[in-house]
Protein backbone atom coordinates (compact mmCIF):
# COMPACT_ATOMS: atom_id res chain seq x y z
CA UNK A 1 19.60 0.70 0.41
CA UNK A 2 17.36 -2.16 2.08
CA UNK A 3 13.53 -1.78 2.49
CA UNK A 4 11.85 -3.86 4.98
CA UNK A 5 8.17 -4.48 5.39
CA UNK A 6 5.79 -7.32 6.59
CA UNK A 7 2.59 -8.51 5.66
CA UNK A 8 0.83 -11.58 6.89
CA UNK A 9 -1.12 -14.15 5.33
CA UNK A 10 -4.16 -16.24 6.67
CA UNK A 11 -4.55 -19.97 5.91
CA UNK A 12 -7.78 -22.39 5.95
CA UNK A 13 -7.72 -26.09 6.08
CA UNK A 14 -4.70 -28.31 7.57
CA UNK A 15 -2.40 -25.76 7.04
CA UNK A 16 -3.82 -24.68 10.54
CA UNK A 17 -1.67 -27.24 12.16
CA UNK A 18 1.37 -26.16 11.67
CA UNK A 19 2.83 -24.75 14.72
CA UNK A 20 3.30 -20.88 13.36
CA UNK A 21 -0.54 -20.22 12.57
CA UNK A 22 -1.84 -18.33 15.42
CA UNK A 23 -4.28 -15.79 15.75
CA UNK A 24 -2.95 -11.87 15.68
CA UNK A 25 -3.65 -8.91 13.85
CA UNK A 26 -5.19 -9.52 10.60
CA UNK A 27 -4.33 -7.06 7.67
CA UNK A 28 -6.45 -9.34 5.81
CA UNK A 29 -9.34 -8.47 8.27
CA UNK A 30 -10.04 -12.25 8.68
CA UNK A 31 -9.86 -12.43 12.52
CA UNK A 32 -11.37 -15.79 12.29
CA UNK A 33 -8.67 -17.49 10.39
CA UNK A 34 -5.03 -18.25 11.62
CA UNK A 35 -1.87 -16.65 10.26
CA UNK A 36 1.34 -16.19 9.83
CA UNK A 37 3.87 -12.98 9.19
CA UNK A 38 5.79 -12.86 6.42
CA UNK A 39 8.75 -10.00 6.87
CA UNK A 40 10.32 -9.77 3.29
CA UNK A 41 13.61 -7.46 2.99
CA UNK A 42 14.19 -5.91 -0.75
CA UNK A 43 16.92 -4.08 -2.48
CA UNK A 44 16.42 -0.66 -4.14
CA UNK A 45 15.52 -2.21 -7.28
CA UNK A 46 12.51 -4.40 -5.48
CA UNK A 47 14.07 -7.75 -5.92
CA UNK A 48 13.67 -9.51 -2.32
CA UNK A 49 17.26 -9.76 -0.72
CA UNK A 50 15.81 -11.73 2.38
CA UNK A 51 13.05 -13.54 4.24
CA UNK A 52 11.94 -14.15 7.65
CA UNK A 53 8.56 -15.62 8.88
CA UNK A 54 6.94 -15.29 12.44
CA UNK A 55 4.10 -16.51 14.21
CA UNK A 56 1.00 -15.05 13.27
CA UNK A 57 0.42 -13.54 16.72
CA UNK A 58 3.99 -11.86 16.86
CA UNK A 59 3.67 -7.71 17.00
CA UNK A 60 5.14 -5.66 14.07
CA UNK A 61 7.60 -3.48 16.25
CA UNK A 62 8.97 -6.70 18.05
CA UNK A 63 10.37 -8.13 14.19
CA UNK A 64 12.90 -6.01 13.72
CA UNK A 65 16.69 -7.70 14.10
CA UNK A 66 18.96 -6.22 16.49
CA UNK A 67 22.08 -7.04 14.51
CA UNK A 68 23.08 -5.80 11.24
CA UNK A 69 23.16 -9.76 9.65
CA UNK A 70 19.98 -8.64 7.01
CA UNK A 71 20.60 -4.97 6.98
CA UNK A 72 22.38 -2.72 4.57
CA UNK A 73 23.33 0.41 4.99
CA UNK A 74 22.30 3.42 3.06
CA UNK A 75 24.44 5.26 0.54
């Protein structure tokens, strides 16, 4: 079994300029800052099995991957 969940993270500084910060939905509740998603895939045990980052402004039911490359299935 896979578990898949996102979080995002906000950044300050020059880290602004790179080309994923953008402004979006802020779990962080820092609307003011830039960000980026952060969609981390982990086995049963909680050791990560997989990674994918977004830009900050992408929505949370548009992440998920249509193909089966960084799924498991249950058993």
């Amino acid at each position: 079994m896979l578990l898949y969940d996102l979080t995002s993270t906000y950044v300050e500084g020059t880290a602004e300029e790179n080309p994923m910060m953008r402004r979006g939905y802020s779990r962080d509740h820092r609307p003011d800052c830039e960000q980026l998603v952060l969609a981390l895939i982990v086995n049963q045990d909680g050791f990560p099995f997989s990674y994918e980052l977004f830009d900050g402004n992408r929505a949370d039911v548009s992440t998920g991957r249509s193909d089966s490359s960084h799924r498991g299935t249950e058993t």
